[in-house]
PDB file of N, CA and C in Angstrom:
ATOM      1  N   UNK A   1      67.492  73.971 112.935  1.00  0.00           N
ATOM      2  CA  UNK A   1      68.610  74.423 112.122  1.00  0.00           C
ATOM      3  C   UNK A   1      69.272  75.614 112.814  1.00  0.00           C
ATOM      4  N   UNK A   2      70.551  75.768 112.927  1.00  0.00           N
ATOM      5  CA  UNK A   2      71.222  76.429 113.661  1.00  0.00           C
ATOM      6  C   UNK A   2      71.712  77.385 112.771  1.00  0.00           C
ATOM      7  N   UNK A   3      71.893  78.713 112.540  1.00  0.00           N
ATOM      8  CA  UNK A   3      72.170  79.858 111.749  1.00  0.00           C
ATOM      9  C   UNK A   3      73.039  80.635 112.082  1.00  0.00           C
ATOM     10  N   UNK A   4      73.619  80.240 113.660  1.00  0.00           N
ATOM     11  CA  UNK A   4      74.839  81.062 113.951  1.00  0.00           C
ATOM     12  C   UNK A   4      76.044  80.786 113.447  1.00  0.00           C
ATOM     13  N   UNK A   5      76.776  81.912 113.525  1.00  0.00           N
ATOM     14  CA  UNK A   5      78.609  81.721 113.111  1.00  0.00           C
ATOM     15  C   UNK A   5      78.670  81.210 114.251  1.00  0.00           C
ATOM     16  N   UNK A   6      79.957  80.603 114.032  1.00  0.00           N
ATOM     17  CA  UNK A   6      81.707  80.175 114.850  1.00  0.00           C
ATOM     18  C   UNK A   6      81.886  81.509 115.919  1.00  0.00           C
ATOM     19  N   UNK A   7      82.182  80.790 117.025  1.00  0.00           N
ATOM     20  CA  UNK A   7      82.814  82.440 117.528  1.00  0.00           C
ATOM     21  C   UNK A   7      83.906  83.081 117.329  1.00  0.00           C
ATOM     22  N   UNK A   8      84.624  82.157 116.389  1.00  0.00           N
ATOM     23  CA  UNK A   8      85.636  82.651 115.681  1.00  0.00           C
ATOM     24  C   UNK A   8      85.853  83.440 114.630  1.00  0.00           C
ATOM     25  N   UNK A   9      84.021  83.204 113.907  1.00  0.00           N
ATOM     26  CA  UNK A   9      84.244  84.303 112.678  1.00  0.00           C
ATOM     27  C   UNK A   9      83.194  85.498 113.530  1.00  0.00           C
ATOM     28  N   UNK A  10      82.431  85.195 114.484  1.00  0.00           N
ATOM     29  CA  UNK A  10      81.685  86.101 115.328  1.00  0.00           C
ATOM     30  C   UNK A  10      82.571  87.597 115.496  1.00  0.00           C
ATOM     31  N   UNK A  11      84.107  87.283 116.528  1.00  0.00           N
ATOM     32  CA  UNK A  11      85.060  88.080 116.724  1.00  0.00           C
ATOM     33  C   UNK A  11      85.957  88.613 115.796  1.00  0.00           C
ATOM     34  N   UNK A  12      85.823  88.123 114.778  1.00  0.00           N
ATOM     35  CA  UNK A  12      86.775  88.501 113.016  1.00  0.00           C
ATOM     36  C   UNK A  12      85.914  89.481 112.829  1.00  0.00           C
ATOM     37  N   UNK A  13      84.644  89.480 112.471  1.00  0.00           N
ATOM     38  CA  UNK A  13      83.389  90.248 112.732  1.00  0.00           C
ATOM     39  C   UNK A  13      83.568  91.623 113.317  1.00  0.00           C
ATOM     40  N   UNK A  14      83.459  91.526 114.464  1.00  0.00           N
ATOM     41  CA  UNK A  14      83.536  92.597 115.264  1.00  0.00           C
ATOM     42  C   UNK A  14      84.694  93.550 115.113  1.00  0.00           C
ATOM     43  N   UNK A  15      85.977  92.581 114.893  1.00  0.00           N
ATOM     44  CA  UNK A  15      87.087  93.337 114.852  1.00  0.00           C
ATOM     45  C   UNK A  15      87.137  94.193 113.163  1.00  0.00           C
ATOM     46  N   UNK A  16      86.377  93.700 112.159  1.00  0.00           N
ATOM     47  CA  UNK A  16      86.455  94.244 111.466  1.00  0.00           C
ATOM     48  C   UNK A  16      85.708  95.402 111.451  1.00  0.00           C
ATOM     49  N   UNK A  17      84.380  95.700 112.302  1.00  0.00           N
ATOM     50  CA  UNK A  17      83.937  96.840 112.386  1.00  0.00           C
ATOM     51  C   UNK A  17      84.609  97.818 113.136  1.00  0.00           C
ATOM     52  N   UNK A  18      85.481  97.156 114.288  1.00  0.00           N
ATOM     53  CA  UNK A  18      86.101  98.247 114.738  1.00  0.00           C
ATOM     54  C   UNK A  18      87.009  99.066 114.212  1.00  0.00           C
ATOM     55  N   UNK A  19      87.752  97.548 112.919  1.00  0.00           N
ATOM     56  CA  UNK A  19      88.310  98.511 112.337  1.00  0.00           C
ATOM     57  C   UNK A  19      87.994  99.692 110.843  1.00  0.00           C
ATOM     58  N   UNK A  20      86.628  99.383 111.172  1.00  0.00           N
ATOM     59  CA  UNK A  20      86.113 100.273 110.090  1.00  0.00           C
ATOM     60  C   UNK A  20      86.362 101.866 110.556  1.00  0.00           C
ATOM     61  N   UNK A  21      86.295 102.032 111.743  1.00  0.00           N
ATOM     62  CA  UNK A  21      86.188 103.481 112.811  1.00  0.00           C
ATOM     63  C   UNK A  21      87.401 103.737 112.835  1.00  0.00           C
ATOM     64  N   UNK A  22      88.506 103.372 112.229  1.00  0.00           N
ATOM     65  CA  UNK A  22      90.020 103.907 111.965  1.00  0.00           C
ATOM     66  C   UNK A  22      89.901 105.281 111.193  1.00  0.00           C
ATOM     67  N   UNK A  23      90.813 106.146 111.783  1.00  0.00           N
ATOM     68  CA  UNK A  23      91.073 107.215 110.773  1.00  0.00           C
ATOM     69  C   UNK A  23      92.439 106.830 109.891  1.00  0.00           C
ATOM     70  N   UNK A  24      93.133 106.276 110.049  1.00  0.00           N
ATOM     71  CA  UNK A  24      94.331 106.710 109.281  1.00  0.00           C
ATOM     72  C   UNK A  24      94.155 105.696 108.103  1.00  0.00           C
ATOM     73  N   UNK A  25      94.102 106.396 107.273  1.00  0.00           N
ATOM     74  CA  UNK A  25      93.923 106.542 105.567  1.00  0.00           C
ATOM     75  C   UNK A  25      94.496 105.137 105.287  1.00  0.00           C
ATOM     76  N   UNK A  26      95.790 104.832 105.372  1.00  0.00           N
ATOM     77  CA  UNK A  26      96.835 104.262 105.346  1.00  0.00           C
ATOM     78  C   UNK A  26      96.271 102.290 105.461  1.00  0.00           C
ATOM     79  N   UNK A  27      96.314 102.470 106.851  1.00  0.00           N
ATOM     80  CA  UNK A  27      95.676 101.110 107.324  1.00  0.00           C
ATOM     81  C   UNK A  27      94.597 101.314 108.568  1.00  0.00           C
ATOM     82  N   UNK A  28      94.241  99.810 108.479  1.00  0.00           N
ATOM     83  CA  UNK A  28      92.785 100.091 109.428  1.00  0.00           C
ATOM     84  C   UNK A  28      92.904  98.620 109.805  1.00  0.00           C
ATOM     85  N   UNK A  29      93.164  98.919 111.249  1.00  0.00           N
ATOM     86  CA  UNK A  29      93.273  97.434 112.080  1.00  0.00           C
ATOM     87  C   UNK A  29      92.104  97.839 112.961  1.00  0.00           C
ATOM     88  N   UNK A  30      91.842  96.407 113.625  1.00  0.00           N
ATOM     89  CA  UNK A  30      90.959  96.368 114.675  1.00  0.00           C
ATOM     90  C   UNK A  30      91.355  95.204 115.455  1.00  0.00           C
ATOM     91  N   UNK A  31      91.173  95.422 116.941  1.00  0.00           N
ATOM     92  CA  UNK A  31      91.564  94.436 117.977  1.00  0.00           C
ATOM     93  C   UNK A  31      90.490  94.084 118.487  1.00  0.00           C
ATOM     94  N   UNK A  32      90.399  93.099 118.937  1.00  0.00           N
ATOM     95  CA  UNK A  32      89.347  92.291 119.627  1.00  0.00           C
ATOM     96  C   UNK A  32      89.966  91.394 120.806  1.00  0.00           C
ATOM     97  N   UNK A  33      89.641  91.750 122.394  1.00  0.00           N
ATOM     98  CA  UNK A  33      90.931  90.708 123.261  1.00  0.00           C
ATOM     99  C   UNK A  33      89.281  90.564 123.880  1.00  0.00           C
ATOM    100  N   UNK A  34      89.470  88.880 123.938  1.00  0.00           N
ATOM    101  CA  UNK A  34      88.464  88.068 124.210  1.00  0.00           C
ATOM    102  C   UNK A  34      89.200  87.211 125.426  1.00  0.00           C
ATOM    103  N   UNK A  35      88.788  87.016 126.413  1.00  0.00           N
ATOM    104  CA  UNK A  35      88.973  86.444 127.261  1.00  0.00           C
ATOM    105  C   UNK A  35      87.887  84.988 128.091  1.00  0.00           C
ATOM    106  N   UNK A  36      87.611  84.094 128.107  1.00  0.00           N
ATOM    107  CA  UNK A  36      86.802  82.867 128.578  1.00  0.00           C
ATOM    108  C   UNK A  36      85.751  83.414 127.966  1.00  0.00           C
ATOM    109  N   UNK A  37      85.231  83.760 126.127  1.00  0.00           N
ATOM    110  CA  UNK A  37      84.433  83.951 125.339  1.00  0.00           C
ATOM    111  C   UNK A  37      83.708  85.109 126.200  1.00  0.00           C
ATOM    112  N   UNK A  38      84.493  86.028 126.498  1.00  0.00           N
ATOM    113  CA  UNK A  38      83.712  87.460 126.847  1.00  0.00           C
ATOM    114  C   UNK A  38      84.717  88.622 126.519  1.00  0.00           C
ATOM    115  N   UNK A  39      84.253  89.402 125.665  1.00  0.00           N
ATOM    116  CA  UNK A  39      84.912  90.589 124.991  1.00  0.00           C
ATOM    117  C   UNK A  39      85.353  91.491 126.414  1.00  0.00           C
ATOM    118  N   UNK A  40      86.791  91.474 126.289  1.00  0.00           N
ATOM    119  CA  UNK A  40      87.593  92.330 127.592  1.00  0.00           C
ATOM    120  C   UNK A  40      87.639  94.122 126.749  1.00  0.00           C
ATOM    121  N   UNK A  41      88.077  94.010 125.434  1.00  0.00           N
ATOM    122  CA  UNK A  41      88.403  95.047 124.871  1.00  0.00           C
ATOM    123  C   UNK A  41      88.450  95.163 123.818  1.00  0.00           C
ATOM    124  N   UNK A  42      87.856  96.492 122.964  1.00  0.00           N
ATOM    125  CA  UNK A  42      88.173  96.346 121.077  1.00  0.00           C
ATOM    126  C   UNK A  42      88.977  97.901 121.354  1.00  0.00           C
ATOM    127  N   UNK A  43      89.994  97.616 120.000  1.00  0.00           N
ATOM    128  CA  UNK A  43      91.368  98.597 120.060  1.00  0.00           C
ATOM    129  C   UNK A  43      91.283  98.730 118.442  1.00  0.00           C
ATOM    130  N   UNK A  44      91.451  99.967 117.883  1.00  0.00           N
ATOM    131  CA  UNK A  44      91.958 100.298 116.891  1.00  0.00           C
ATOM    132  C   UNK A  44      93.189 100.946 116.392  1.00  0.00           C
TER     133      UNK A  44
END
């Protein structure tokens, strides 16, 4: 039985923690640039 996510919700994932580390009150994005399924960069 296989228990992993999608690497699609894997990187939704991630980007949402990055955008947990936002300061501005306002909104809180997070980037995730994935390139041949290897994380190039996370941006907030």
């Amino acid at each position: 039985m296989d228990d992993r996510i999608d690497k699609i919700n894997y990187y939704l994932d991630i980007a949402e923690t990055v955008a947990s580390r936002a300061t501005c009150l306002r909104k809180k994005y997070g980037t995730v640039i994935v390139n041949h399924d290897q994380i190039v960069s996370t941006r907030i």
